[in-house]
Protein backbone atom coordinates (compact mmCIF):
# COMPACT_ATOMS: atom_id res chain seq x y z
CA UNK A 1 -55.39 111.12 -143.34
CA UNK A 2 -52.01 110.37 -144.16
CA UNK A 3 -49.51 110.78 -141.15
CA UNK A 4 -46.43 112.62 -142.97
CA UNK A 5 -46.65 115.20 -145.30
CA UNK A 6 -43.63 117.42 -146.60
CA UNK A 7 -45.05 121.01 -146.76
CA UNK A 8 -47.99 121.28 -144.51
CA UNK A 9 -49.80 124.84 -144.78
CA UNK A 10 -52.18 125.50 -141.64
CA UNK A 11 -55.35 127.75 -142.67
CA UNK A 12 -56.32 128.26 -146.22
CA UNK A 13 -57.00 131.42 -146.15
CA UNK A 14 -55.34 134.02 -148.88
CA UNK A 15 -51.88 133.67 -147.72
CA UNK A 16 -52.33 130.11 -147.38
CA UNK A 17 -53.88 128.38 -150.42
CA UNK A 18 -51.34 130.97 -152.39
CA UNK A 19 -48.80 129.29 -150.29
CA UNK A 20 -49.87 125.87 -150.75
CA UNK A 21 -50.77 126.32 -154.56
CA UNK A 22 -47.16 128.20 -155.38
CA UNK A 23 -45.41 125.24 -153.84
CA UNK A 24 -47.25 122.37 -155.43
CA UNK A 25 -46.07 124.43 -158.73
CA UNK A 26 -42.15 124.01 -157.32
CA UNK A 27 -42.95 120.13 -156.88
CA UNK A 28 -44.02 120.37 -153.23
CA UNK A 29 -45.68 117.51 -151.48
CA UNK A 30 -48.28 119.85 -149.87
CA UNK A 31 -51.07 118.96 -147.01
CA UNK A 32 -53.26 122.31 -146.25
CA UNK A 33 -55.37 122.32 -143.40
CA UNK A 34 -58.23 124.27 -142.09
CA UNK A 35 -60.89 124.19 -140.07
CA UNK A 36 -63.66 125.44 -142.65
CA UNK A 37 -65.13 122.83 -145.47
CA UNK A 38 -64.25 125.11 -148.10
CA UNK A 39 -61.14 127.59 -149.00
CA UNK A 40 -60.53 130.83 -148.95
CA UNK A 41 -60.52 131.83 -145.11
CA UNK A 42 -61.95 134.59 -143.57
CA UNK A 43 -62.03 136.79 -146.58
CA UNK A 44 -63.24 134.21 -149.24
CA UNK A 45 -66.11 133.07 -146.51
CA UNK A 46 -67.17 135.60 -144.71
CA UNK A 47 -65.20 138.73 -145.02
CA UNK A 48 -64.00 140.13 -148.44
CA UNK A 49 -65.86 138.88 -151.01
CA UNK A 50 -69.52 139.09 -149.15
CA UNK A 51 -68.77 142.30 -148.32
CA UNK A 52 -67.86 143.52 -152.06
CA UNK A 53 -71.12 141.57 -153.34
CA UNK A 54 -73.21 143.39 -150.99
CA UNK A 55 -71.24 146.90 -151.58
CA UNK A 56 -72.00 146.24 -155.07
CA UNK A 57 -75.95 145.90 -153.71
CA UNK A 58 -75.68 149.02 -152.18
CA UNK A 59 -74.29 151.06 -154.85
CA UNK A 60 -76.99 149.73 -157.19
CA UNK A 61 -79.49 151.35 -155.00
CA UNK A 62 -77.79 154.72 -154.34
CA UNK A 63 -77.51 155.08 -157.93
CA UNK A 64 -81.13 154.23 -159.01
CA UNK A 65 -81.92 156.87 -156.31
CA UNK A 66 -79.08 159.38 -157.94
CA UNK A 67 -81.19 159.23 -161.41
CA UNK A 68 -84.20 161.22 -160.32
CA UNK A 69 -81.54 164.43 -160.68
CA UNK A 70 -80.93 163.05 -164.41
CA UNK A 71 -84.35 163.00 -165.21
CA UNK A 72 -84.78 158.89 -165.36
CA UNK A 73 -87.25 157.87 -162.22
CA UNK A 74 -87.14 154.31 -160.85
CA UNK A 75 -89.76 152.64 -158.73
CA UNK A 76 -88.80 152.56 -154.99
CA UNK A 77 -86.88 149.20 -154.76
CA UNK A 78 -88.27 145.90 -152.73
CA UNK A 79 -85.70 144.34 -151.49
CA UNK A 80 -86.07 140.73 -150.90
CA UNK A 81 -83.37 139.69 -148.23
CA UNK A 82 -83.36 136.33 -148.71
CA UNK A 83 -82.24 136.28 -152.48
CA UNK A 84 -80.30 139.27 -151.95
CA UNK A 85 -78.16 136.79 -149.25
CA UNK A 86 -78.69 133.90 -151.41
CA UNK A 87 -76.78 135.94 -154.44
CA UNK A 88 -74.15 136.37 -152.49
CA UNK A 89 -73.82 133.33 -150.73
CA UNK A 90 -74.11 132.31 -155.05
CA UNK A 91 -70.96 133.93 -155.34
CA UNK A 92 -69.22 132.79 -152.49
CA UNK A 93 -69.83 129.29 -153.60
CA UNK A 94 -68.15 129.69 -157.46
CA UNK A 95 -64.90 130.73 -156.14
CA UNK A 96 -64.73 128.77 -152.93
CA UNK A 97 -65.20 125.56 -155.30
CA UNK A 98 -63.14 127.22 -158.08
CA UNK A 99 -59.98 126.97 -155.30
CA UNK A 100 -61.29 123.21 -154.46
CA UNK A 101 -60.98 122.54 -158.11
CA UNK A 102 -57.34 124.33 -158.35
CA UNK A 103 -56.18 122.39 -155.19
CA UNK A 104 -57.10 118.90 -156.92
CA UNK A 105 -55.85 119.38 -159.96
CA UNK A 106 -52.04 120.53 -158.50
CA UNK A 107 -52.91 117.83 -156.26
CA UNK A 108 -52.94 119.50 -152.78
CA UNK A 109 -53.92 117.36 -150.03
CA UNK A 110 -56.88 118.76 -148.40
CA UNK A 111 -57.40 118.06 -144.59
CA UNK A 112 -60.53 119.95 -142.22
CA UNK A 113 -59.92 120.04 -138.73
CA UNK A 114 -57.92 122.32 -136.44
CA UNK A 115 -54.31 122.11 -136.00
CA UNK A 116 -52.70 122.18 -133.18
CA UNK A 117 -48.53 121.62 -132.44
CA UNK A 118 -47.42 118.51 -130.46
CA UNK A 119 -44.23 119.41 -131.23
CA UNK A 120 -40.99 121.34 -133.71
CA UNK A 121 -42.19 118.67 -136.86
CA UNK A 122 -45.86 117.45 -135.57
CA UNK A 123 -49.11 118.92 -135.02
CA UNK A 124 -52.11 116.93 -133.80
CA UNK A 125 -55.40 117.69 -135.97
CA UNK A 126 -58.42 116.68 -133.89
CA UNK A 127 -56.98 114.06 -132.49
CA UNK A 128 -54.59 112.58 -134.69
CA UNK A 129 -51.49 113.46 -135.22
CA UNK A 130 -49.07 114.41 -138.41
CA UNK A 131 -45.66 114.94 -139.27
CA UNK A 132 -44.25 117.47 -141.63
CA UNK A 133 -40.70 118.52 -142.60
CA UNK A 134 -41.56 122.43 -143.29
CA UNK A 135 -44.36 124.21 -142.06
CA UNK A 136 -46.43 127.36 -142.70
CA UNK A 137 -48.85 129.51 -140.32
CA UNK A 138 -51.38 130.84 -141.51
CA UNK A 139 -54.45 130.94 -139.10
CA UNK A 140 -55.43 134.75 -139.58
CA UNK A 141 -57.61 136.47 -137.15
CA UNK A 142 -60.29 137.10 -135.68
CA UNK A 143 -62.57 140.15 -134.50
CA UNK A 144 -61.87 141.50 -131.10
CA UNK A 145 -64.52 141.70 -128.63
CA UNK A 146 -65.07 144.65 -126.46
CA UNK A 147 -64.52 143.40 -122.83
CA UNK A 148 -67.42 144.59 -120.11
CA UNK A 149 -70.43 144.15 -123.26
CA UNK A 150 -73.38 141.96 -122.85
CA UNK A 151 -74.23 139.05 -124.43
CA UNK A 152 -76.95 139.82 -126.95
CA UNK A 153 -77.59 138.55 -130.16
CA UNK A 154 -78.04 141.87 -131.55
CA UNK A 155 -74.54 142.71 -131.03
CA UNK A 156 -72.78 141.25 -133.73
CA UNK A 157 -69.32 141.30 -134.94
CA UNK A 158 -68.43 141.85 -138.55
CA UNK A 159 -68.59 138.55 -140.12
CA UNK A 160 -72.48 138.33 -138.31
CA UNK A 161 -73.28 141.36 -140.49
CA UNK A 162 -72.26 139.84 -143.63
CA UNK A 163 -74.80 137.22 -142.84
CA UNK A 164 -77.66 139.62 -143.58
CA UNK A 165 -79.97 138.29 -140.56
CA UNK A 166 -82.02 141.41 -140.70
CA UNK A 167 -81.63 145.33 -141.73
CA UNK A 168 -82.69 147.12 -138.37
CA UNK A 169 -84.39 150.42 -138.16
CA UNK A 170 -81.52 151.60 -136.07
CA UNK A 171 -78.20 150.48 -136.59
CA UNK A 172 -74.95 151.40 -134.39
CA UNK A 173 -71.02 150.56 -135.46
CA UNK A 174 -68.41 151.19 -133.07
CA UNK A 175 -65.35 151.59 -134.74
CA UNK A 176 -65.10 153.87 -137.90
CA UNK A 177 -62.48 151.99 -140.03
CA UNK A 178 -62.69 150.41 -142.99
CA UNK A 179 -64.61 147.49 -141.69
CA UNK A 180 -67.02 149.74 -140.15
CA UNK A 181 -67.31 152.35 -142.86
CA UNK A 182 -68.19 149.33 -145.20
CA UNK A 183 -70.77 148.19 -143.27
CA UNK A 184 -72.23 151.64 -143.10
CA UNK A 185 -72.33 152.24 -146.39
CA UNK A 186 -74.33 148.72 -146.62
CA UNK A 187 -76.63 149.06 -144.12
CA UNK A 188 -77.23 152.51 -144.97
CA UNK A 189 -78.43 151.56 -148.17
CA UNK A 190 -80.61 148.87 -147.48
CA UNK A 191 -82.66 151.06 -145.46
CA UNK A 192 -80.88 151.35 -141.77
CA UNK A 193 -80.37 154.66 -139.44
CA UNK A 194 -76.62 154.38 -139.05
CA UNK A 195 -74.49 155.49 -136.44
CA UNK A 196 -70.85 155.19 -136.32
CA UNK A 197 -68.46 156.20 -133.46
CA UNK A 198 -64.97 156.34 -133.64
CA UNK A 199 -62.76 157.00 -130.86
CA UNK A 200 -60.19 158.38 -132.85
CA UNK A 201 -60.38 162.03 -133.75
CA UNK A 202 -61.57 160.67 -137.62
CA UNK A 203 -62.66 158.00 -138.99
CA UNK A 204 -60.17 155.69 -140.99
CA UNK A 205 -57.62 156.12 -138.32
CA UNK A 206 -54.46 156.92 -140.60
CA UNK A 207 -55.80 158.00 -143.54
CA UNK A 208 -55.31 161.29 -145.26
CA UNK A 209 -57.70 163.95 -143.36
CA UNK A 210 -58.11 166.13 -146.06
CA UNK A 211 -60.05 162.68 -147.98
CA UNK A 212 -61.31 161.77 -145.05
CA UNK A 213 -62.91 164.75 -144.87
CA UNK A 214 -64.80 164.47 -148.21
CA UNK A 215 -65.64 160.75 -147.40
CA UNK A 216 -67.24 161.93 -144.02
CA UNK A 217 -69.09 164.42 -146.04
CA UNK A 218 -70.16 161.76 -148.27
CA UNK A 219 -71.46 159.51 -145.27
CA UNK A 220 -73.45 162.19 -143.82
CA UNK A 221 -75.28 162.94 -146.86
CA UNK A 222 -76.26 159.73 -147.36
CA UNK A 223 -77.88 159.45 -143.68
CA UNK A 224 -75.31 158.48 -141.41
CA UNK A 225 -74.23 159.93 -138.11
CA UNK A 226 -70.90 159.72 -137.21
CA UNK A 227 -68.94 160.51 -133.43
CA UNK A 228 -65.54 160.85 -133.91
CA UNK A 229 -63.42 161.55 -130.38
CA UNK A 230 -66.28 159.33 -128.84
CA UNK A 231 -65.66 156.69 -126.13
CA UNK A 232 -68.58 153.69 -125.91
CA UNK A 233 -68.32 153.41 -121.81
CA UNK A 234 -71.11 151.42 -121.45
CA UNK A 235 -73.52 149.03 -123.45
CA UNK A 236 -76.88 148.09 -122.24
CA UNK A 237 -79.31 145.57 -123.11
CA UNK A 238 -83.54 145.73 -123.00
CA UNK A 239 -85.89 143.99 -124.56
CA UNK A 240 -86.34 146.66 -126.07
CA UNK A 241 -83.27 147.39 -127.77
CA UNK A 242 -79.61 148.10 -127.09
CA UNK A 243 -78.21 152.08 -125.26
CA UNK A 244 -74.68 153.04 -125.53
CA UNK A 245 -73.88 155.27 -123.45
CA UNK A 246 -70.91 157.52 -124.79
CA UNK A 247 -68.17 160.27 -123.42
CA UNK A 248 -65.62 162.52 -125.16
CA UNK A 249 -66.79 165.19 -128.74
CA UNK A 250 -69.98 163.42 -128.05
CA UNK A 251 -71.88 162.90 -124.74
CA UNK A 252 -75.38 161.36 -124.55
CA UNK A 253 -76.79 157.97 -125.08
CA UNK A 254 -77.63 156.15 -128.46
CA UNK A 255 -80.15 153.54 -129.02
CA UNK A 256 -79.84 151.18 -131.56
CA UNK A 257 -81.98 147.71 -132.56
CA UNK A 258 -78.25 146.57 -133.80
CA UNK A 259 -74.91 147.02 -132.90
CA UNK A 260 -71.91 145.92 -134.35
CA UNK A 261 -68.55 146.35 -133.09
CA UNK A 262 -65.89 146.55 -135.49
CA UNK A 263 -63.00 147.53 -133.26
CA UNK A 264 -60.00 145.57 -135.00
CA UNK A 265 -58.97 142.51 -135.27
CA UNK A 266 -56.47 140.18 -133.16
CA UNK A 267 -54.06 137.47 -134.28
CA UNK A 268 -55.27 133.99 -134.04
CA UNK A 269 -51.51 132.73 -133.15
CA UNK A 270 -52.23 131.77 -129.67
CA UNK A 271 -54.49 128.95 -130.80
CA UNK A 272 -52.15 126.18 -132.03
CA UNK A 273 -50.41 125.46 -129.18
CA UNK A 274 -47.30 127.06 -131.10
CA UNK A 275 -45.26 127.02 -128.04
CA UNK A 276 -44.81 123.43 -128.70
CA UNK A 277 -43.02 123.95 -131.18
CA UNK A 278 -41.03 125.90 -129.92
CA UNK A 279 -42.35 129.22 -131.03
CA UNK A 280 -43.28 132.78 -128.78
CA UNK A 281 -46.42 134.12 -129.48
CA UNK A 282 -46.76 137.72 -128.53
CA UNK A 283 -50.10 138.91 -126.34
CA UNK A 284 -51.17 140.42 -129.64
CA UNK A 285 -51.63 137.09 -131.20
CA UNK A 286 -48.81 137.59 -133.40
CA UNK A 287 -45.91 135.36 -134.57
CA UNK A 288 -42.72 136.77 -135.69
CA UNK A 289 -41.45 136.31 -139.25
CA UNK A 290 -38.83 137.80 -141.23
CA UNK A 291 -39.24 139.29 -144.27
CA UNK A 292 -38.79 135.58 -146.23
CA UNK A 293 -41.96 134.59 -143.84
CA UNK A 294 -39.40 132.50 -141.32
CA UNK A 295 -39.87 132.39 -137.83
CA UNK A 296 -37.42 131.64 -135.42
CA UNK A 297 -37.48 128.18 -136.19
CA UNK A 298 -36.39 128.02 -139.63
CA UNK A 299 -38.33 125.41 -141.31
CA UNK A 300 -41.54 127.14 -139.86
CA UNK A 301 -43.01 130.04 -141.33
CA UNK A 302 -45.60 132.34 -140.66
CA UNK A 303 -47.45 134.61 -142.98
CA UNK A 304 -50.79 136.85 -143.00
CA UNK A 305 -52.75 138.23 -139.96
CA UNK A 306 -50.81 136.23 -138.11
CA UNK A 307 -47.83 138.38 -138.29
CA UNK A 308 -49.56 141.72 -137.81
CA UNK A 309 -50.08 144.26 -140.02
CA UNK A 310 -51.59 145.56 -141.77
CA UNK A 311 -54.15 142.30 -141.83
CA UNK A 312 -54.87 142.78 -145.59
CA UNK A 313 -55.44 139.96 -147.76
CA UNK A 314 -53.38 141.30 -150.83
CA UNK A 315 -50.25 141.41 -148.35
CA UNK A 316 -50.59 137.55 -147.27
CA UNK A 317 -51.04 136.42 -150.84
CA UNK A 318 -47.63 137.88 -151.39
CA UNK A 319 -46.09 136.39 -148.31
CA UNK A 320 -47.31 133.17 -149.26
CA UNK A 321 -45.58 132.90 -152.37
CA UNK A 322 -42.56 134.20 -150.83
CA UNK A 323 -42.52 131.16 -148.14
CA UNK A 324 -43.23 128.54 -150.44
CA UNK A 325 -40.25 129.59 -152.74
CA UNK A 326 -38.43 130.17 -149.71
CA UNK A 327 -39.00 126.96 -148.45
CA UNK A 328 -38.38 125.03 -151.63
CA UNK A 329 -34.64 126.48 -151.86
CA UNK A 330 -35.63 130.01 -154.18
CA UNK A 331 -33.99 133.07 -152.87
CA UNK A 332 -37.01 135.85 -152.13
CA UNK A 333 -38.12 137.94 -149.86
CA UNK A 334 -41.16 140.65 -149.39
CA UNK A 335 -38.91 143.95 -149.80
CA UNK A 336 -41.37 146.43 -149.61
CA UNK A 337 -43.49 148.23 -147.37
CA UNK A 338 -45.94 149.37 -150.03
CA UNK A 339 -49.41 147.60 -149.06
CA UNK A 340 -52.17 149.20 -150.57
CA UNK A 341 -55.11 150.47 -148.41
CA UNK A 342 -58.83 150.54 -149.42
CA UNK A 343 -62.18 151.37 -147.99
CA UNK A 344 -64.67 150.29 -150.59
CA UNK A 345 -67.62 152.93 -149.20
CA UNK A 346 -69.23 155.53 -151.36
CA UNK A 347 -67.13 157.14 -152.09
CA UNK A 348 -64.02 154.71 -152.13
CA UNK A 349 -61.00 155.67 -149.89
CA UNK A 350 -57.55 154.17 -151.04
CA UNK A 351 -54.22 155.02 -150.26
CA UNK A 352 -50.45 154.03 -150.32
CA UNK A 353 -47.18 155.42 -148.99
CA UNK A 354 -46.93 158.15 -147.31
CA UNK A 355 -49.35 160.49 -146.41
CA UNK A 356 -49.05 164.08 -146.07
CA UNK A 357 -49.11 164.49 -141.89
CA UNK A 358 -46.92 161.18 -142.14
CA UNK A 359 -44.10 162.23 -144.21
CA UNK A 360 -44.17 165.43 -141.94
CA UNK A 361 -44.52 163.17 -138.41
CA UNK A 362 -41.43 161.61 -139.73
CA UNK A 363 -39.05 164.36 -140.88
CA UNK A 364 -39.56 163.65 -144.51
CA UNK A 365 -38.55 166.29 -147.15
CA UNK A 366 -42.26 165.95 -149.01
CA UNK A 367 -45.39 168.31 -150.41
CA UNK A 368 -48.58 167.53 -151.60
CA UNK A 369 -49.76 168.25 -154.99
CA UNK A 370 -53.81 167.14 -155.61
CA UNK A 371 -56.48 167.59 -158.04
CA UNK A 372 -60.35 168.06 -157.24
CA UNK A 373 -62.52 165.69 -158.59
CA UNK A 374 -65.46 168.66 -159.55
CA UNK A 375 -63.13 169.11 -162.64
CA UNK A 376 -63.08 165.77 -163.76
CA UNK A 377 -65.10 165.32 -166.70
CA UNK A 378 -65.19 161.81 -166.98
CA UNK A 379 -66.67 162.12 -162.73
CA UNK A 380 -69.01 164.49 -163.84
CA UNK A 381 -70.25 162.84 -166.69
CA UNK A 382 -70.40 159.33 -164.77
CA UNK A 383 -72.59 161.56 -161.74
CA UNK A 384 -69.98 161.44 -159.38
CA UNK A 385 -69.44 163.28 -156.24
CA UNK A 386 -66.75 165.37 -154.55
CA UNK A 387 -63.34 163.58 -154.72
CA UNK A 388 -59.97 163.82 -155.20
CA UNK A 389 -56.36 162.74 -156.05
CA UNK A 390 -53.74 163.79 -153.99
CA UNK A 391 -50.00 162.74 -154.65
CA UNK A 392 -47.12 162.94 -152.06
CA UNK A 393 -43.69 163.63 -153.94
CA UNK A 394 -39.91 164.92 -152.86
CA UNK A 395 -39.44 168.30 -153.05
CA UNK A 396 -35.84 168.45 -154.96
CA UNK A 397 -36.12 164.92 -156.92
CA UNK A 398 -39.93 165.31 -157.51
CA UNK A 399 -40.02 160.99 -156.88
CA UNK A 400 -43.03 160.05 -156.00
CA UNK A 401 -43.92 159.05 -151.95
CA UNK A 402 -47.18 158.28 -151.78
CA UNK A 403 -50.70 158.76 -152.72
CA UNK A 404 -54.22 158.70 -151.73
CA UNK A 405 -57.84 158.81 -153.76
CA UNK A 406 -61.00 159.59 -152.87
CA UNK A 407 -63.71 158.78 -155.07
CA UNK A 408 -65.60 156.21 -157.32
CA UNK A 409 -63.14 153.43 -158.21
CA UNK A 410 -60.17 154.77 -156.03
CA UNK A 411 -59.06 150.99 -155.32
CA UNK A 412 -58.68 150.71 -159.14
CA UNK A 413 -57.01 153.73 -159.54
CA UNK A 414 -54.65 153.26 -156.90
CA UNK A 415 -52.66 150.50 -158.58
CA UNK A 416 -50.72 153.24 -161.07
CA UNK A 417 -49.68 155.35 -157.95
CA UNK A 418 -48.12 151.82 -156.30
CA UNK A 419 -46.46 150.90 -159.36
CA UNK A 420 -44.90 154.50 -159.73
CA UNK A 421 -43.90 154.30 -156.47
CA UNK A 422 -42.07 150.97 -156.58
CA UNK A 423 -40.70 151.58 -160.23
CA UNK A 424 -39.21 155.49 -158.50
CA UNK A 425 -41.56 156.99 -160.76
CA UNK A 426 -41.44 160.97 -160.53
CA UNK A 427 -44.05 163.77 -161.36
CA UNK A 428 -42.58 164.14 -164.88
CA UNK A 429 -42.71 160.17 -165.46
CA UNK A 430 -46.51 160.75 -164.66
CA UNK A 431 -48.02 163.76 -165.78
CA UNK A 432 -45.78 162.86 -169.26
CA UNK A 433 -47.64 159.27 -169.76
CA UNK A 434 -50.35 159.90 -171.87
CA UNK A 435 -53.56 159.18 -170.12
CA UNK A 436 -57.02 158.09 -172.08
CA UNK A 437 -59.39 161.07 -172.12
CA UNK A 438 -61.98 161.40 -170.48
CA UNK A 439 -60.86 159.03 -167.40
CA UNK A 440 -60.88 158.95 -163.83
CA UNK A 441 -57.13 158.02 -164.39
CA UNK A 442 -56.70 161.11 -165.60
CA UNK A 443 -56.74 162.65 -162.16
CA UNK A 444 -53.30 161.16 -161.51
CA UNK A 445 -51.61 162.59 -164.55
CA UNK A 446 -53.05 166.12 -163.90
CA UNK A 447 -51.99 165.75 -160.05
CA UNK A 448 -48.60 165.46 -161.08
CA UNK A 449 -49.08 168.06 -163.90
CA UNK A 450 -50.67 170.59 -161.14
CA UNK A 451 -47.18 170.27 -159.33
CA UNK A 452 -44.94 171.01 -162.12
CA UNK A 453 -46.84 173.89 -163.19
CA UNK A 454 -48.27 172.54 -166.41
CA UNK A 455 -51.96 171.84 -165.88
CA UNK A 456 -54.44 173.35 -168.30
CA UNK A 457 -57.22 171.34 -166.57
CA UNK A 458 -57.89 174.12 -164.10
C-alpha cells in the first residue's frame, strides 16, 4: 500500500466508484478504499441489484400464473433455490468485476480494509496509515436494528433476505416501505404467507395515497396481509417459531417462521473516527455537506447515505461526480431537489416532486390531473392491472410539479415526468409531444391532455 495518495475516496459504493472514476477522468491520482473485495457497495452486493434479479424472478412467476386467464396453462413451477441464488449471485459477479475492470484501466488504486481518520489529511486502514490531500466519504449505511428484539437467526435484516437462505411458510416484514414492499412481493412469489406491518397509517410512508391505494390492493390480491397504524411491541422467540405481538389498527399476535425488519436505514458516519479529523457527526450517522458535497473542512467531502436523504443510489452517483469536479477545481454543484423514488413491487410505485397532500401541506398553488390505467390499451393488451398516472401541475402557469405512477414499468416511465419537471415543462409541452401509440407512455401525455380539457381517450 502506498502511504500518500492525492484523492482518496472511502467506500466504493455508487457515490463512490462514480467519484473515484469521474476524477481519474480529470487526471486525479485516486486511492478508493473499502472494506468489501469487490465494488459496488451495498447496492451492487447485496442490495439493488439482487433485489431487481430476484424481482425479475418473481414477476416471471406471477405472470406464468396470470396466463391461465389467457387461455395458455403452464406447469406449476419447481423452483430450485440454489440456482435461482446462484443466477443472481451470476449477475452480481459480471458487474462487480465489470467496475474492477473500469477501475484498472483509469488506473484507480484499489485498497480493502476499513478506514478510519488519524487525523485532517490521514486515515489509518487496518493498521497502517495513509496520507491524502482531498478526501471523500462515502461509507453509506446500514439497516437499523429494532432495540428490545431477540437474537434469532430467523430475524433477518434486508441484505439476509437477499441471500435466499430459505422461503418460509410464514413470513413477517416490519416496515412497509420500499425495502419491505420489495421483499414482499419476492417472497410472496416464491411461495411465502406474507405479512407486512407498517406503523405509519400506509405503507410507502410519503407516497401518493391515492397509488398507494391501488398498490395495497395489488398486494392483497396477490396473498399478502398488510397492518398499517400497527406498532410491533414485542418479539418473541420459540423453537417453534417467532410471535409479534402488535398494538394500534391491529391488535393480536402474529406468528411467523421469518421475520425481517426493514425499518430504515442509519448513516454509517460514526464509524471512521471522523472526529479526528475534525468533523461532527450527527446521532443520525450523518455528515454534513453542502450542495458541492463539502463538509466543513473543505478538502473533505461527503456524499451518499452518509449525508441523509433520501439514501438512494441514483442521488450519490450524482454527488459523486459533483465532488470529484469540485475537488479538481470545476465549478458544480447538485441544484436540485428532484430525486426520483421507486418501489419496484407488482405493481411498480414511482414518484417525483410534489405530491398532491404535499403541495397542499405546504401552501402550494397545485391540482392534480390523472389518468386510469383500465383505459390504457397498451396495459390491457400487455395483461396489466389497475394503475395510474397522476401529474401535479400549477394552477395559473399549468408548469408541471410533480408526478407519481403506479403500474408495470412506472420506474421507466417516470424519467419523462423528471425531465419535464427540470426542463419547466407544462401540460401543453406534454400532452402536445407526440407519444408512440399504443404505450404505457402514453398515460403521461393523456394526463396532461385530461387537464386541459382535450382528452378523447376517455
Amino acid at each position: 500500500m502506498r502511504d500518500k495518495t492525492d484523492l482518496l475516496v472511502i467506500g466504493a459504493g455508487p457515490g463512490g466508484y462514480a467519484c473515484a472514476f469521474r476524477a481519474a477522468d480529470l487526471g486525479r491520482d485516486v486511492t478508493v478504499v473499502d472494506a468489501r473485495e469487490t465494488l459496488g457497495g451495498v447496492c451492487l452486493n447485496e442490495g439493488c441489484i439482487p433485489s431487481k434479479a430476484l424481482l425479475h424472478a418473481a414477476e416471471t412467476l406471477r405472470d406464468a400464473a396470470h396466463m391461465g386467464a389467457w387461455g395458455i396453462t403452464f406447469g406449476a413451477p419447481k423452483i430450485d433455490l440454489d440456482a435461482l441464488r446462484a443466477r443472481k449471485n451470476d449477475i452480481v459477479s459480471q458487474l462487480t468485476g465489470g467496475l474492477g475492470g473500469i477501475a484498472k484501466r483509469r488506473k484507480v488504486r484499489r485498497v480493502q480494509g476499513t478506514a478510519r481518520f488519524s487525523g485532517a489529511n490521514t486515515v489509518e486502514i487496518d493498521g497502517t496509515e495513509m496520507r491524502f490531500d482531498q478526501a471523500v466519504i462515502a461509507v453509506g449505511s446500514a439497516p437499523i436494528r429494532l432495540a428490545g428484539w431477540p437474537e434469532d437467526a430467523r430475524i433477518w435484516d434486508s441484505t439476509a433476505a437477499l441471500e435466499l437462505r430459505e422461503v418460509p411458510d410464514t413470513l413477517a416484514i416490519v416496515g412497509g416501505g420500499i425495502i419491505g414492499l420489495e421483499m414482499a412481493t419476492i417472497y410472496s412469489a416464491l411461495g411465502s404467507q406474507v405479512t407486512v406491518v407498517e406503523l405509519a397509517g400506509q405503507i410507502a410512508p410519503g407516497a401518493d395515497a391515492q397509488a398507494v391505494a391501488i398498490l395495497h390492493a395489488a398486494l392483497t390480491a396477490q396473498g399478502v396481509t398488510v397492518h398499517t397504524a400497527t406498532r410491533v411491541d414485542a418479539v418473541a422467540a420459540t423453537a417453534s417459531g417467532l410471535t409479534l405481538t402488535c398494538s394500534g389498527h391491529f391488535k393480536g399476535r402474529i406468528t411467523a417462521d421469518a421475520v425481517i425488519q426493514s425499518v430504515g436505514r442509519r448513516a454509517n458516519g460514526d464509524r471512521i473516527n471522523a472526529q479526528a479529523a475534525g468533523l461532527t457527526v450527527t446521532d443520525r450517522g450523518t455528515i454534513e455537506a453542502d450542495a458541492t458535497g463539502r463538509t466543513r473542512l473543505p478538502h473533505i467531502f461527503a456524499i451518499g447515505d452518509v449525508t441523509g436523504n433520501p439514501m438512494l443510489a441514483h442521488r450519490a452517483t450524482h454527488q459523486g461526480h459533483i465532488a470529484a469536479e469540485v475537488a479538481t477545481g470545476h465549478t458544480a454543484a447538485l441544484g436540485t431537489t428532484l430525486v426520483p423514488s421507486v418501489a419496484y413491487t407488482s405493481p411498480e410505485l414511482a414518484w417525483v416532486g410534489l405530491t398532491e397532500a404535499q403541495a397542499k401541506a405546504d401552501g402550494h398553488p397545485a391540482k392534480a390531473t390523472s389518468f386510469p390505467w383500465a383505459a390504457s390499451g397498451r396495459n390491457l393488451a400487455s395483461g396489466g392491472g389497475d394503475g395510474m398516472t397522476k401529474l401535479i401541475y400549477h394552477p395559473q402557469t399549468h408548469r408541471l410539479l410533480g408526478g407519481t405512477i403506479v403500474g408495470r414499468n412506472a420506474g421507466e416511465l417516470l424519467a419523462e415526468i423528471t425531465l419535464a419537471i427540470e426542463m419547466g415543462a407544462t401540460l401543453d409541452d406534454i400532452g402536445l409531444t407526440v407519444h408512440a401509440h399504443p404505450t404505457l407512455s402514453e398515460t403521461v401525455a393523456f394526463a396532461a391532455e385530461k387537464a386541459l380539457g382535450t382528452l378523447t381517450d376517455l
